[in-house]
Structure formats: C-alpha cells, structure tokens
Protein backbone atom coordinates (compact mmCIF):
# COMPACT_ATOMS: atom_id res chain seq x y z
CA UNK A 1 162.27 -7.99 131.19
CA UNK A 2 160.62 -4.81 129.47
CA UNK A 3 157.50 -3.87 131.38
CA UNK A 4 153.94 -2.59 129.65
CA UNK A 5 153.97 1.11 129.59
CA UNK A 6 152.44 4.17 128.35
CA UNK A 7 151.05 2.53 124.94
CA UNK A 8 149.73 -0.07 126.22
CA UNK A 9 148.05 1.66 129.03
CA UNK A 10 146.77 4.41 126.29
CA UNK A 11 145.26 1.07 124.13
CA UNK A 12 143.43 -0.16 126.83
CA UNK A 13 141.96 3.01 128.03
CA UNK A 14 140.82 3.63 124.76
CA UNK A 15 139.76 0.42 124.12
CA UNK A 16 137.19 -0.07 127.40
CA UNK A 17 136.47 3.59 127.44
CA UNK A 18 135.27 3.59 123.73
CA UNK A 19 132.26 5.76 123.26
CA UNK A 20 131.86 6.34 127.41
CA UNK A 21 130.84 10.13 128.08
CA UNK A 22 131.28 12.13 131.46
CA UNK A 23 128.71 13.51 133.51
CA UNK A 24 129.37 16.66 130.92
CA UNK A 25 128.85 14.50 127.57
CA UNK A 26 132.08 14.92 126.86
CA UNK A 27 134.31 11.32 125.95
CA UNK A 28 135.42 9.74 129.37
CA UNK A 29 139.05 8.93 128.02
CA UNK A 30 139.32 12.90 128.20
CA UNK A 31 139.66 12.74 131.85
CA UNK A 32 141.55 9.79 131.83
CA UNK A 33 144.34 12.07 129.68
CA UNK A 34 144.24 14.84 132.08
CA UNK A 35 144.82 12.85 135.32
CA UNK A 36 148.03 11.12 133.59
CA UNK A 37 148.98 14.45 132.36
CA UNK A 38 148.47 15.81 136.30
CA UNK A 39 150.76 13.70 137.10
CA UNK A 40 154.99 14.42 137.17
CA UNK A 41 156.21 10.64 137.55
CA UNK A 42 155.81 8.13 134.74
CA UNK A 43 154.73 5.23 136.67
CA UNK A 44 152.14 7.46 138.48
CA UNK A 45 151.09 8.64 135.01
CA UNK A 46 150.15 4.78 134.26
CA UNK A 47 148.27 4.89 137.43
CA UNK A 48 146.23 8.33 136.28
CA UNK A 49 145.83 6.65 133.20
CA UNK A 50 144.42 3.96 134.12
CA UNK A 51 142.98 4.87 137.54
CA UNK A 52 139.11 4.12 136.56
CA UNK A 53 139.82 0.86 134.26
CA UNK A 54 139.35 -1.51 137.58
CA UNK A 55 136.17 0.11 138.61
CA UNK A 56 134.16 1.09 136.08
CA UNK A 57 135.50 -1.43 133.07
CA UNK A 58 135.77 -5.29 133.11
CA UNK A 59 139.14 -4.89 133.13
CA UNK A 60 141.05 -6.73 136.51
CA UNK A 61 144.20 -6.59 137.96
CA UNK A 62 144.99 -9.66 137.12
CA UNK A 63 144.67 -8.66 133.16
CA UNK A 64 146.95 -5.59 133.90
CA UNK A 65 149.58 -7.99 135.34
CA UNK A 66 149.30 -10.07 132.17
CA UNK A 67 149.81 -7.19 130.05
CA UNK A 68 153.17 -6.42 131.85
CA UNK A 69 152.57 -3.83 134.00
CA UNK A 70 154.87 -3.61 137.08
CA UNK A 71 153.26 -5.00 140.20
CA UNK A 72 153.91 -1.47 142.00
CA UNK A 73 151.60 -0.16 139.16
CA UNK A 74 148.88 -2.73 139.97
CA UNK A 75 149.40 -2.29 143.48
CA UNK A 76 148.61 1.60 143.37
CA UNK A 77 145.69 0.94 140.75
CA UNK A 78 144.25 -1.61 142.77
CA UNK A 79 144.49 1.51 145.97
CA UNK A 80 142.60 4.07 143.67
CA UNK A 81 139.63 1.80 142.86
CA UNK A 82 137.05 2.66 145.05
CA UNK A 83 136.09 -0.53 145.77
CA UNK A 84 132.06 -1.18 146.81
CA UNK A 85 131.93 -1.06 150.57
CA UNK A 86 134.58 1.02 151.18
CA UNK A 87 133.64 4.32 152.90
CA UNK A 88 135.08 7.21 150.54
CA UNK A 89 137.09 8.43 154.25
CA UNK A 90 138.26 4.88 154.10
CA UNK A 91 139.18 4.54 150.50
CA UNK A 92 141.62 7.81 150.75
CA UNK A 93 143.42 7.36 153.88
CA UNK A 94 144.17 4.09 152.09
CA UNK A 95 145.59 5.82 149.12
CA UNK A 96 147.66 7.78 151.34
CA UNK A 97 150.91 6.07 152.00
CA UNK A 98 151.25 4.46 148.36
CA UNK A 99 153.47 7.48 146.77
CA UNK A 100 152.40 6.47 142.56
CA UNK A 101 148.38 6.30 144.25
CA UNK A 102 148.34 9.10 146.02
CA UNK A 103 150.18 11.53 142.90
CA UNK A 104 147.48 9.73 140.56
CA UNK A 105 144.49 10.58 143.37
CA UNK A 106 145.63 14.03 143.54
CA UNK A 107 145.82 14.96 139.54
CA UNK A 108 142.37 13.04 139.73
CA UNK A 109 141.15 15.41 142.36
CA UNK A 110 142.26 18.39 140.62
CA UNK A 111 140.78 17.46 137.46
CA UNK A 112 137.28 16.33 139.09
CA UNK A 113 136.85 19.65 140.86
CA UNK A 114 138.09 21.85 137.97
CA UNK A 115 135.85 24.84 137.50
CA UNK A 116 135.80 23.91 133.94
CA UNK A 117 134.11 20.37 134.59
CA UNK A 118 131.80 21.06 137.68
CA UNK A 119 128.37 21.05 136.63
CA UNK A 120 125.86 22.68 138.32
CA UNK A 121 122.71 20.78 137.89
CA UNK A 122 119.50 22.03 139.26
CA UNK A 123 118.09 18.49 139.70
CA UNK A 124 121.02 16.75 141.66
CA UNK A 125 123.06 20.62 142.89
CA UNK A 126 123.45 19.07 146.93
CA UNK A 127 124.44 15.92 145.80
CA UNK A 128 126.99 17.47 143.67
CA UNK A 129 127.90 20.33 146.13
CA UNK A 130 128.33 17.09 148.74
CA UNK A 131 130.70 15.69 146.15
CA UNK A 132 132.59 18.97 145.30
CA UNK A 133 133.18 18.85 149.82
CA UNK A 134 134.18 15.60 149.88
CA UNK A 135 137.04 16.19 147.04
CA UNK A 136 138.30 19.60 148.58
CA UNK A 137 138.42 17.29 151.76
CA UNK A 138 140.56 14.44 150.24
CA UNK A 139 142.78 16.73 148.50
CA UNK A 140 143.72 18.40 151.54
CA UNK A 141 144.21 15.39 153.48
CA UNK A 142 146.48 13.69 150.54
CA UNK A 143 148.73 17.12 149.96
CA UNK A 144 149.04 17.26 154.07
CA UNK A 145 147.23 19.56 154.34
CA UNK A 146 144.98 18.00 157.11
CA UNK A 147 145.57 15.45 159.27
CA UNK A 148 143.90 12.12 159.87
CA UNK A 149 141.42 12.54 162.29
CA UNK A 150 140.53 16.21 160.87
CA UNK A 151 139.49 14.58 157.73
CA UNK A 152 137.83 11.28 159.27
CA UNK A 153 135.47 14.13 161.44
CA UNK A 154 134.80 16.36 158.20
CA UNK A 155 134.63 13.47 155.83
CA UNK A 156 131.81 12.01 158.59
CA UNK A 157 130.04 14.97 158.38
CA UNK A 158 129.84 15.20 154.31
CA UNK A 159 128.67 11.90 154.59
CA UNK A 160 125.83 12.38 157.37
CA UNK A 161 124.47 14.85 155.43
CA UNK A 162 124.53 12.67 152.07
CA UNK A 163 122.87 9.91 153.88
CA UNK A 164 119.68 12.14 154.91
C-alpha cells in the first residue's frame, strides 16, 4: 500500500492555509515550510508540515487518515496539537517520548523563537516576552536539556505570571 506523503501534505497545507498571515503579516504556510524543512527525517517533516492543520484548520485526524497518511504520522500530529485544556507544561511533556513529534516540536520551536520572526510589540511586549520563556523552556526540556520536574517548576512559573 503506498502511503500519502510530501505532496499531499504540501496540497493540504496550502489549501487550508490559503491567504492565512502570521502574527508578522507574512503568509502562514511560510512557517509551515520552515518547520518541515527543520526537520532531518521525512516522516517528521510530514509532521512539521502539517503540525498546525489539526488546530487551527477544520482539518481532523480522521481526514489525514483518509488521505493515506501513516497512522504513526497521525499519531505524532495528533501529540503536537495543542489541544484546548491542555496546560502548555502538559502538552510538551506529552510530545516528549513520540520521536517524529518531538523532531517536528523542536524545528517548530526554533522557527517560533527565531530572531528574525519575534516581534516586539509595544501593546502585547510581556505577553510575548512570556511566550518567548515558555519556548526557550520547552526546547530545553525536548533536546534534554532539562529534566521533568525542572521544566514543570519553570513552566509553572511562566504561567503564574501570565495568569496575573
């Protein structure tokens, strides 16, 4: 049985990300590019293609399985949507063990905190410094660089601070 890849993963991006913009203006299917390109193995570049289609599209799971994408794919797309009730702490340290999730979450990272595409905005600057912590956190907990309860205490503390 041959399995949907890379072109059909690039037609549906481009398809449900037509005419969305980033924070920056700039088209969203731009990011969705550099997070597959951040990524060395070519099922996790499916995932870092498609990481945001399940969240912030109408696109399911269900209609990636019925395009033919592997179920490991859907599995590890189905880890990196952030899924509404889900602490952020929660939603990486789920991420973690899935090998294609966590290389997709980590290009992701790197691309989000880029010094090319943070934006300093007068209006919203803690929310987004709050942000800028909480990736810096996760990457360093996903690339071992801290250790479970390290980042549940830090994460905790980036999100205390959001809340008031």
């Amino acid at each position: 049985m041959e399995y949907a890849g890379i072109d059909e993963a690039l037609a549906l991006v481009a398809k449900h990300f037509r005419g969305m913009t980033d924070k920056d203006g700039e088209p969203y299917v731009m990011h969705c590019l550099r997070v597959m390109m951040g990524c060395r193995e070519s099922d996790a570049q499916l995932v870092g293609l498609m990481h945001d289609l399940v969240e912030d599209t109408s696109v399911t799971l269900a209609d990636l399985r019925s395009q033919g994408f592997t179920d490991e794919v859907v599995a590890a797309v189905d880890l990196v949507t952030h899924k509404s009730g889900d602490s952020y702490a929660e939603y990486v340290v789920s991420i973690k063990s899935n090998p294609l999730a966590r290389e997709a979450k980590l290009s992701d990272l790197r691309d989000n905190s880029s010094i090319n595409r943070v934006l300093y905005r007068e209006p919203v600057r803690e929310r987004d410094l709050l942000r800028m912590q909480r990736y810096v956190l996760s990457y360093q907990y996903l690339s071992d660089r801290l250790d479970e309860t390290s980042y549940r205490r830090n994460m905790a503390r980036v999100e205390d601070v959001s809340a008031s």
